[in-house]
C-alpha atoms as a PDB file:
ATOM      1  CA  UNK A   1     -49.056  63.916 -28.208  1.00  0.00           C
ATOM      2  CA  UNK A   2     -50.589  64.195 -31.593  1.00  0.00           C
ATOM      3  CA  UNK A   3     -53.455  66.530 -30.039  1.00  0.00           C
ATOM      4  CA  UNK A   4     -50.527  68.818 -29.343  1.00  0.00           C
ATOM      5  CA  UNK A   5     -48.404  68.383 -32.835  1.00  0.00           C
ATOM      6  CA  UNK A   6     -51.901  69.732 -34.162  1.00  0.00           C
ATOM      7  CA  UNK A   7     -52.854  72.434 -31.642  1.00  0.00           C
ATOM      8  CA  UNK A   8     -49.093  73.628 -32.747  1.00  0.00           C
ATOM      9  CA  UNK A   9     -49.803  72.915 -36.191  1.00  0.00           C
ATOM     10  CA  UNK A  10     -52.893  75.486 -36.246  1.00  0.00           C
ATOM     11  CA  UNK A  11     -50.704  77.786 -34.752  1.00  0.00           C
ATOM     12  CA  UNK A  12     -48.022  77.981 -37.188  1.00  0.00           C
ATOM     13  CA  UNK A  13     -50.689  78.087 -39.620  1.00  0.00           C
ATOM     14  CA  UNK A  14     -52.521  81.048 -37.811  1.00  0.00           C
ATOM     15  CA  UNK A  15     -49.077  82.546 -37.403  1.00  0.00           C
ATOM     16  CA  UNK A  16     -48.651  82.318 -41.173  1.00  0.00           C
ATOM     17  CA  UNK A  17     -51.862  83.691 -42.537  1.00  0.00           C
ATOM     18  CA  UNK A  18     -51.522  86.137 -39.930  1.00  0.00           C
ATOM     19  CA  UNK A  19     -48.011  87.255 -41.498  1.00  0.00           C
ATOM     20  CA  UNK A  20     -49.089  87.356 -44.557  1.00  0.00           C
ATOM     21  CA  UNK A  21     -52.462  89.533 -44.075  1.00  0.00           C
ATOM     22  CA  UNK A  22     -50.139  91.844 -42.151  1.00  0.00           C
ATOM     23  CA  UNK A  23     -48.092  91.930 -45.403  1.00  0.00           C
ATOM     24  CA  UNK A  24     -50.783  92.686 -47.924  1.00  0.00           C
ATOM     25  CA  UNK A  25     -52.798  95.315 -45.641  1.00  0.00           C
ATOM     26  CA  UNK A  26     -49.064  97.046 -45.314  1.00  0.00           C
ATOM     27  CA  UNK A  27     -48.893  97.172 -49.125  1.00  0.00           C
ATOM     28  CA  UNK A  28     -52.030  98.562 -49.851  1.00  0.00           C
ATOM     29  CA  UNK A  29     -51.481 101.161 -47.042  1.00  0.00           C
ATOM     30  CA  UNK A  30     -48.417 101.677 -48.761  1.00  0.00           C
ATOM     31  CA  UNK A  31     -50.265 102.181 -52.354  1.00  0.00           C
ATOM     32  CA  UNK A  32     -52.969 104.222 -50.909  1.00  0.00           C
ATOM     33  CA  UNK A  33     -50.725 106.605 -49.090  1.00  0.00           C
ATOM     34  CA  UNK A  34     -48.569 107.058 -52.589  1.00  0.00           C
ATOM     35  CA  UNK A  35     -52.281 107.516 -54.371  1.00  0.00           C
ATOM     36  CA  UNK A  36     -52.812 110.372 -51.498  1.00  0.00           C
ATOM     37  CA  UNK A  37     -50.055 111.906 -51.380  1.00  0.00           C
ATOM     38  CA  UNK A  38     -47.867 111.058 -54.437  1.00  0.00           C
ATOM     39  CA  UNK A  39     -44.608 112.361 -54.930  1.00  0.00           C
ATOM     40  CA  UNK A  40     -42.759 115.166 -56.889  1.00  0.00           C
ATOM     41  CA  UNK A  41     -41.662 112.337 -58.976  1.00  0.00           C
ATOM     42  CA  UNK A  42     -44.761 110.330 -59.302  1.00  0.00           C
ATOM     43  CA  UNK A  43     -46.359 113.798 -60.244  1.00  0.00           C
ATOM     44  CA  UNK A  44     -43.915 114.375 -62.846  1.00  0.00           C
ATOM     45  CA  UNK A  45     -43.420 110.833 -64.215  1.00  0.00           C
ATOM     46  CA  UNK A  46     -46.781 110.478 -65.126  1.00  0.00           C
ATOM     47  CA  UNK A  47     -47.376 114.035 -66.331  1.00  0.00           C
ATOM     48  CA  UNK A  48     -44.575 113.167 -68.927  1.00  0.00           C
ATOM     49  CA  UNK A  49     -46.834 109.516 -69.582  1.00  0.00           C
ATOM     50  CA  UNK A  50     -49.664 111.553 -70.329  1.00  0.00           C
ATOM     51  CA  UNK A  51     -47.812 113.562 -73.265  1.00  0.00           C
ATOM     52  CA  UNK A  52     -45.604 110.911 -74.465  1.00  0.00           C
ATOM     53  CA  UNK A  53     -45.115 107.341 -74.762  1.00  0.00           C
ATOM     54  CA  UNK A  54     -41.340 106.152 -73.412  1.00  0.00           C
ATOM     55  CA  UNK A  55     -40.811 104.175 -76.475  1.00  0.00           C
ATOM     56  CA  UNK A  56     -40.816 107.562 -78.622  1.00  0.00           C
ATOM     57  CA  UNK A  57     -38.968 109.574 -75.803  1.00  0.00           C
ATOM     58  CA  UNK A  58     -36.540 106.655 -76.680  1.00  0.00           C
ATOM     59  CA  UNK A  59     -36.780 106.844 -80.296  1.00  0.00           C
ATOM     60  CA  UNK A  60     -35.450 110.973 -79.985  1.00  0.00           C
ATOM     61  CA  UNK A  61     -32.622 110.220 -77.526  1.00  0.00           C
ATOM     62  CA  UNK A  62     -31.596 107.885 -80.358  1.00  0.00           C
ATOM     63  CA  UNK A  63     -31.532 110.339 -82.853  1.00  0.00           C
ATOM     64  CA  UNK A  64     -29.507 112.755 -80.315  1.00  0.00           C
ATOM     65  CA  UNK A  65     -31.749 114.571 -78.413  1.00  0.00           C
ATOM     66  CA  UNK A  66     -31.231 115.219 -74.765  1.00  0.00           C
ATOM     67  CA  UNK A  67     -33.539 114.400 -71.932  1.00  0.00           C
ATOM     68  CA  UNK A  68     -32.271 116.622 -68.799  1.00  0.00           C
ATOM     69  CA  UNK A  69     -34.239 114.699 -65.651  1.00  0.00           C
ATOM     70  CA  UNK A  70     -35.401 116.100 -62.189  1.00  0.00           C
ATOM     71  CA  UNK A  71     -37.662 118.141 -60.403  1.00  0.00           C
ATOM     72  CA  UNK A  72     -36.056 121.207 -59.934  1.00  0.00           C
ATOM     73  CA  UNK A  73     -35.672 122.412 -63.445  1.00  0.00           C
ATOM     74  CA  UNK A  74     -34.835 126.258 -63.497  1.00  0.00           C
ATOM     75  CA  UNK A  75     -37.508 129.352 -64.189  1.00  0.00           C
ATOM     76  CA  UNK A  76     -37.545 129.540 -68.243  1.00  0.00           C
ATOM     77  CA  UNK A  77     -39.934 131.982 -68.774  1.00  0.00           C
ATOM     78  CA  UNK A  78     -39.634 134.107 -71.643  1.00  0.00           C
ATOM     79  CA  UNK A  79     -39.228 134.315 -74.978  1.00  0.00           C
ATOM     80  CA  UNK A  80     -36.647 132.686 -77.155  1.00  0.00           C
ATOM     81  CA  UNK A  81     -35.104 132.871 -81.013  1.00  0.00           C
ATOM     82  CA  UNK A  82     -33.659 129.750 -81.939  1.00  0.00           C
ATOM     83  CA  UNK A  83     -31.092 131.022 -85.453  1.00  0.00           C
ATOM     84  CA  UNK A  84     -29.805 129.048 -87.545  1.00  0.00           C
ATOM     85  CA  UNK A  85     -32.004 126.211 -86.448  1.00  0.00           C
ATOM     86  CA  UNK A  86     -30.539 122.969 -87.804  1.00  0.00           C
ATOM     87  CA  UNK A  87     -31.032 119.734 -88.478  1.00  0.00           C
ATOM     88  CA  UNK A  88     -29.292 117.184 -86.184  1.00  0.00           C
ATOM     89  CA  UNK A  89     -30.759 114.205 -87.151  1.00  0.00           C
ATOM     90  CA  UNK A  90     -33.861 112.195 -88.346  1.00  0.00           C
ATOM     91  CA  UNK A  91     -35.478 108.906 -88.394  1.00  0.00           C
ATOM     92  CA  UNK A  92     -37.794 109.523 -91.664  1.00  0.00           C
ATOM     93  CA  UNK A  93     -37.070 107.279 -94.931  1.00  0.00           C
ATOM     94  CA  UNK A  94     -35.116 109.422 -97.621  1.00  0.00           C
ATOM     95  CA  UNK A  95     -36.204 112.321 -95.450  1.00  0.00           C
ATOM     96  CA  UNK A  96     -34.968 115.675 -97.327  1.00  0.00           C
ATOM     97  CA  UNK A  97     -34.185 117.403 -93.991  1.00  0.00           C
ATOM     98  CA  UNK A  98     -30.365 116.152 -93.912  1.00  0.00           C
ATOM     99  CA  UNK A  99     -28.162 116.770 -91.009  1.00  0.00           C
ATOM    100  CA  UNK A 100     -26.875 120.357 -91.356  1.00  0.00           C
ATOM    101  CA  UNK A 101     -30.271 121.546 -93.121  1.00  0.00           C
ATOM    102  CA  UNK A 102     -30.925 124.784 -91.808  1.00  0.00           C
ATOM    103  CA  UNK A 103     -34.427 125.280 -90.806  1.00  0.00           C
ATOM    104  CA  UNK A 104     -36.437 128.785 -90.571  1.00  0.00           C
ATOM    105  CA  UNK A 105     -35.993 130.769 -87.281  1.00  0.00           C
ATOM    106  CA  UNK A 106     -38.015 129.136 -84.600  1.00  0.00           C
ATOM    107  CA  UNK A 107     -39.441 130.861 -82.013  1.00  0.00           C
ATOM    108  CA  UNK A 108     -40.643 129.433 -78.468  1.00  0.00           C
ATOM    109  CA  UNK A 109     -42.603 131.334 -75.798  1.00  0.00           C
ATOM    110  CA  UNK A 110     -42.466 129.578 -72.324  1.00  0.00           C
ATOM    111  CA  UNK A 111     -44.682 131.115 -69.712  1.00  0.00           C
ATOM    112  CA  UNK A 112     -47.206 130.323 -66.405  1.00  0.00           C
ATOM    113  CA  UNK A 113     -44.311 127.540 -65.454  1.00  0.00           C
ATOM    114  CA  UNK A 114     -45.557 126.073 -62.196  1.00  0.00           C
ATOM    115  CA  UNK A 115     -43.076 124.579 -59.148  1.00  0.00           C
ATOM    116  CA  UNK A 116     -46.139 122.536 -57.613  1.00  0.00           C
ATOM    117  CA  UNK A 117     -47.452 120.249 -60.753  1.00  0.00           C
ATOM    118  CA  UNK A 118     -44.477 120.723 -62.653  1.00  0.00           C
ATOM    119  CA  UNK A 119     -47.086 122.486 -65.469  1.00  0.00           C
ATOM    120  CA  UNK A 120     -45.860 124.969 -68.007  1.00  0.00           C
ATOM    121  CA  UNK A 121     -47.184 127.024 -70.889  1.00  0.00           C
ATOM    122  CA  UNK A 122     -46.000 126.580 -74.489  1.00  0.00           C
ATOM    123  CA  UNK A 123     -46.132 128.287 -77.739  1.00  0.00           C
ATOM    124  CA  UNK A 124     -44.086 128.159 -80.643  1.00  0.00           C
ATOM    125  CA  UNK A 125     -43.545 128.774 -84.576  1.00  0.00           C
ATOM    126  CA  UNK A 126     -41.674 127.154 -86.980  1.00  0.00           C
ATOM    127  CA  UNK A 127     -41.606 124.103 -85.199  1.00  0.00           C
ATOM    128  CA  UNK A 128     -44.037 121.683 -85.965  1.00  0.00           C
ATOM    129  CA  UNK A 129     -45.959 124.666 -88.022  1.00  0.00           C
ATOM    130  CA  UNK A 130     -46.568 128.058 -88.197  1.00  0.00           C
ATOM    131  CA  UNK A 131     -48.013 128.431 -84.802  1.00  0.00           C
ATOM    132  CA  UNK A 132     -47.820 125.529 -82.443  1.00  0.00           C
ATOM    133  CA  UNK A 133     -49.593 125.487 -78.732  1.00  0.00           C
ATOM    134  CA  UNK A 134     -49.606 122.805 -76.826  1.00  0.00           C
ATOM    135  CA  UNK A 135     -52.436 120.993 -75.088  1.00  0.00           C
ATOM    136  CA  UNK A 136     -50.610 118.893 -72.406  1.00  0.00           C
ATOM    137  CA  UNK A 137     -47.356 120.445 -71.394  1.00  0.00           C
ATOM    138  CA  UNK A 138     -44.782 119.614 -68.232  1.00  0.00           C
ATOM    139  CA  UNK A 139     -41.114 120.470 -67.538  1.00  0.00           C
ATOM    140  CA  UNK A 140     -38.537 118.386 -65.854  1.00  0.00           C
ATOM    141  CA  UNK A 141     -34.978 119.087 -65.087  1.00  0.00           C
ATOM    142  CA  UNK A 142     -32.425 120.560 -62.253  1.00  0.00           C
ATOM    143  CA  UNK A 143     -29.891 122.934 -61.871  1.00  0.00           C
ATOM    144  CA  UNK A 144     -30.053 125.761 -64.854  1.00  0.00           C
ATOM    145  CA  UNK A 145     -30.650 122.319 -66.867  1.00  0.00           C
ATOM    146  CA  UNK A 146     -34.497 121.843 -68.297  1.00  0.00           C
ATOM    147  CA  UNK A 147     -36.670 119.642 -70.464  1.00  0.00           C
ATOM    148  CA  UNK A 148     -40.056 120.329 -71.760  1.00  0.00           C
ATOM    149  CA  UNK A 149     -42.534 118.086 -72.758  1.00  0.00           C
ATOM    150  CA  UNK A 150     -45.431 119.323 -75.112  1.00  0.00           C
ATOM    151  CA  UNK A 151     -48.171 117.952 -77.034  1.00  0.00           C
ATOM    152  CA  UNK A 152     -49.396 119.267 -79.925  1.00  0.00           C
ATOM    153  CA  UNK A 153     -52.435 118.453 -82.291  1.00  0.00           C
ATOM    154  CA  UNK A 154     -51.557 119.602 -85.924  1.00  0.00           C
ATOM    155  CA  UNK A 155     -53.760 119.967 -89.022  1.00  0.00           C
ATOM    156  CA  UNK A 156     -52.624 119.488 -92.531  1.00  0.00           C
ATOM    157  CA  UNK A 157     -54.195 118.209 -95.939  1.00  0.00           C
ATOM    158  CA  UNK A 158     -57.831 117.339 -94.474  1.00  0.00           C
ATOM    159  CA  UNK A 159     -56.375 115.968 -91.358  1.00  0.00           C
ATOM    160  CA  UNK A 160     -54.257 116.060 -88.188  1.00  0.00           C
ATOM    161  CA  UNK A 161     -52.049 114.210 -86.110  1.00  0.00           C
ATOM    162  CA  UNK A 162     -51.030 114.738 -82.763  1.00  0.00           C
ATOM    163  CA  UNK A 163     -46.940 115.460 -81.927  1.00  0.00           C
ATOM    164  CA  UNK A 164     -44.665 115.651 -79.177  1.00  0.00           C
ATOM    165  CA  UNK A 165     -42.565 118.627 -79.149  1.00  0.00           C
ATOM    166  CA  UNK A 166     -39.777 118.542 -76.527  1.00  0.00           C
ATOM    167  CA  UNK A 167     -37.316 121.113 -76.116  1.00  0.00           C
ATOM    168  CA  UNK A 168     -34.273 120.862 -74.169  1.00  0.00           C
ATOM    169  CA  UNK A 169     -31.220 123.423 -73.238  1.00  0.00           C
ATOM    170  CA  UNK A 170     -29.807 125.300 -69.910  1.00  0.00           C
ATOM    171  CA  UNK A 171     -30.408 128.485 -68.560  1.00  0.00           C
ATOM    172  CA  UNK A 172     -27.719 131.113 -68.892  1.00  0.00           C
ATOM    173  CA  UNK A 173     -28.793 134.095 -67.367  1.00  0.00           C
ATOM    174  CA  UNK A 174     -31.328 135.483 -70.243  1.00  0.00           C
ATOM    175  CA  UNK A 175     -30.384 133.298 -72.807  1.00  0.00           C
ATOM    176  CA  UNK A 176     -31.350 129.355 -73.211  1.00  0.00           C
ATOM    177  CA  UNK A 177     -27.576 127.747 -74.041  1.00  0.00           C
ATOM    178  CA  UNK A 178     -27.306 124.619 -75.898  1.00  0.00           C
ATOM    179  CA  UNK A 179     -30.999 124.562 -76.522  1.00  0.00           C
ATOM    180  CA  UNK A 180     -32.480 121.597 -78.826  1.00  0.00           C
ATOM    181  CA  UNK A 181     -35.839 120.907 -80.236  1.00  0.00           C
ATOM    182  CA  UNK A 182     -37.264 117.307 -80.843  1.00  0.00           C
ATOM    183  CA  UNK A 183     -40.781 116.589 -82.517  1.00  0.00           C
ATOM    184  CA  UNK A 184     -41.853 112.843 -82.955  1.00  0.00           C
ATOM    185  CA  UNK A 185     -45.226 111.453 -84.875  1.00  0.00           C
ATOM    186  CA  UNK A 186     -47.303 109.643 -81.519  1.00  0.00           C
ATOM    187  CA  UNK A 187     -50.276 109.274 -82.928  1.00  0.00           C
ATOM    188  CA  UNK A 188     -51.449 109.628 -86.670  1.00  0.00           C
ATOM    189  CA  UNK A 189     -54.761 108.027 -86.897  1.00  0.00           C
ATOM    190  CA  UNK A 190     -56.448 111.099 -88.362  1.00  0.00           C
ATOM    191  CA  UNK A 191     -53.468 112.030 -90.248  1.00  0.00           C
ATOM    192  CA  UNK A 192     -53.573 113.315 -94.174  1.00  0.00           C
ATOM    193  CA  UNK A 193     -51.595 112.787 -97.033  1.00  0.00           C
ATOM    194  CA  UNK A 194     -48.199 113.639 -97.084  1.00  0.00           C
ATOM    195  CA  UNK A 195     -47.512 114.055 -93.351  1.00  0.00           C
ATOM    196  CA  UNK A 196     -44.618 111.992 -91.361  1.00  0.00           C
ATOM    197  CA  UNK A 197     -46.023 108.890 -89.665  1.00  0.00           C
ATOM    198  CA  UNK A 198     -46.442 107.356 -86.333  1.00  0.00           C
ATOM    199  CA  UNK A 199     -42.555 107.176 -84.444  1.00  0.00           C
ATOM    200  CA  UNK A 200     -41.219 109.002 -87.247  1.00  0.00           C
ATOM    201  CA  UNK A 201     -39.574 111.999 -86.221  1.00  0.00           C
ATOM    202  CA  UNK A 202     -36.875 114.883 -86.088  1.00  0.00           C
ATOM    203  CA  UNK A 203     -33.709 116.647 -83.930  1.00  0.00           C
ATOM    204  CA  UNK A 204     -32.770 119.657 -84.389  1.00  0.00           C
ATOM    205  CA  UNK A 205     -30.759 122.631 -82.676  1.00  0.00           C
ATOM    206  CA  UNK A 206     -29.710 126.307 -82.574  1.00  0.00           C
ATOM    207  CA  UNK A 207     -26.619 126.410 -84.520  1.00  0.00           C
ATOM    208  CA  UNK A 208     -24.673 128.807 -82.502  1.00  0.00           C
ATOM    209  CA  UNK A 209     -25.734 127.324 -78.996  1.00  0.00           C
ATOM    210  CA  UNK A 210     -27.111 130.683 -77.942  1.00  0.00           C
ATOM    211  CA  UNK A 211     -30.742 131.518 -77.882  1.00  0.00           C
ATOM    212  CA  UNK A 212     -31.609 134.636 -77.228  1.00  0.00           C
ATOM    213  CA  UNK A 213     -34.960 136.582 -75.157  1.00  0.00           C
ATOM    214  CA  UNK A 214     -37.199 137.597 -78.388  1.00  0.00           C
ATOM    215  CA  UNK A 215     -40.191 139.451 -78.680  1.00  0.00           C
ATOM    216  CA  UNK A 216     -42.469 136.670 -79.340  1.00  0.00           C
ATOM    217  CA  UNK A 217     -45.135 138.447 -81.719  1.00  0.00           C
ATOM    218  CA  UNK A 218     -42.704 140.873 -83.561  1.00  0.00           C
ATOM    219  CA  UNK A 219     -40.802 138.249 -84.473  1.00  0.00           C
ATOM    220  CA  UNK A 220     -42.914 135.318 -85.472  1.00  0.00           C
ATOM    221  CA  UNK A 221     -44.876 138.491 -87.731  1.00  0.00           C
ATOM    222  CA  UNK A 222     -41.519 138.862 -89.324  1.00  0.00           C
ATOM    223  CA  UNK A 223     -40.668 135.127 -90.084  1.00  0.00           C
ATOM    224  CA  UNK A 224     -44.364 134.553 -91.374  1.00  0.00           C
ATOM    225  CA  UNK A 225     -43.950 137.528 -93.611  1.00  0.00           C
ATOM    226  CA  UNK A 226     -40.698 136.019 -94.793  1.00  0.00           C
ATOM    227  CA  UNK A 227     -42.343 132.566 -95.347  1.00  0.00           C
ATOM    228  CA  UNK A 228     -45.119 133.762 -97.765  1.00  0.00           C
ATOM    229  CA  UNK A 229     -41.905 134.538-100.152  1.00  0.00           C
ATOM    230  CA  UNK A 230     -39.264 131.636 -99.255  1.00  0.00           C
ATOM    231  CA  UNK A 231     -39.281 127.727-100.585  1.00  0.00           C
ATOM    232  CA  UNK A 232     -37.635 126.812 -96.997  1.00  0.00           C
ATOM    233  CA  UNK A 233     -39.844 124.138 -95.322  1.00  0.00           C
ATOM    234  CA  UNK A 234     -41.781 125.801 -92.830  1.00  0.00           C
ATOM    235  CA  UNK A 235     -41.584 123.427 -89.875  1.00  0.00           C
ATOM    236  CA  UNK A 236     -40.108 120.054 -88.814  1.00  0.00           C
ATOM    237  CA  UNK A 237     -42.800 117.914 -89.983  1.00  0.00           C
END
């Protein structure tokens, strides 16, 4: 009796480790299959990781900024003039840029935007300064409703930092509608004097909710021109 209590005792136990081997080579099929073949959202999640930490997407959704989610934003390229562009809010000590502040004209160029990687092309002036490209750049969104994710590595006063720039907004027809920009400090361990620091950051938005198609280089040659002779801040650093 007692050779069969352990002969059924072995079994249960063979049973178990059985189960549970079963169990673990089913998750790691599982977590190689994702690794192989990841999805749109995987893709996209950690494109957006890559340019900026969640704590500081966070920290602009605080300060009003709109994140529109999904991976089937709309086509945005093109061109676009964001007038009056002004200040919605700001997390920077005693910062000068008040709510209401009205920036200079910002322009945004948007262009190679990719349906497979969820890539996209950025440039811009009067943003973060007078000519901003970005070095890591994705786009989320659905519907005509977008978000784009830059980074962007800045010099000023002996030293640079490197910047998210995010822009958000809907497509409507030509124009971007509702569009809003948000730049945010993510890493300022080469900064220089008299730069905003690490988490610190800006919101701001195009005052009459219409931007409109732009030629990108006429333009920005006409707001630099206009910069050399105006004591407006340049940018939303």
């Amino acid at each position: 009796m007692m050779k069969t209590t352990t002969n059924l005792t072995m079994v249960a136990k063979g049973c178990a480790f059985a189960l549970i081997v079963g169990v673990m080579l089913q998750f790691a099929a599982c977590s190689k299959n994702k690794d192989i073949n990841p999805s749109d959202e995987d893709i996209l999640t950690k494109k957006i990781e890559d340019i900026i930490p969640q704590q500081y997407v966070d920290s602009l959704t605080k300060l009003g900024f709109t994140i529109n989610k999904g991976t089937t934003p709309p086509n945005i390229d093109g061109s676009y003039l964001f007038k009056p562009f002004t200040i919605k809010n700001s997390n920077i000590p005693n910062d000068s840029y008040t709510p209401g502040y009205v920036l200079m004209d910002g322009v945004v160029k948007f262009y190679e935007q990719s349906t497979s990687d969820f890539s996209i092309k950025m440039l811009g002036k009067n943003f973060i300064g007078a000519a901003d490209t970005s070095v890591v750049t994705a786009i989320s969104g659905s519907g005509n409703k977008f978000t784009v994710y830059g980074k962007v590595k800045a010099y000023r006063n002996g030293g640079y930092n490197f910047y998210a720039f995010l822009m958000s907004g809907e497509k409507d027809g030509s124009n971007i509608k509702n569009g809003i920009g948000g730049i945010i400090n993510i890493d300022d361990s080469h900064s220089g004097p008299f730069t905003i620091g690490e988490g610190q950051g800006r919101v701001a938005f195009d005052g009459d909710y219409t931007s409109e198609p732009t030629d990108f280089n006429s333009k920005t040659t006409a707001i630099i021109e206009r910069n050399t002779m105006s004591s407006k801040p340049s940018q939303l650093k």
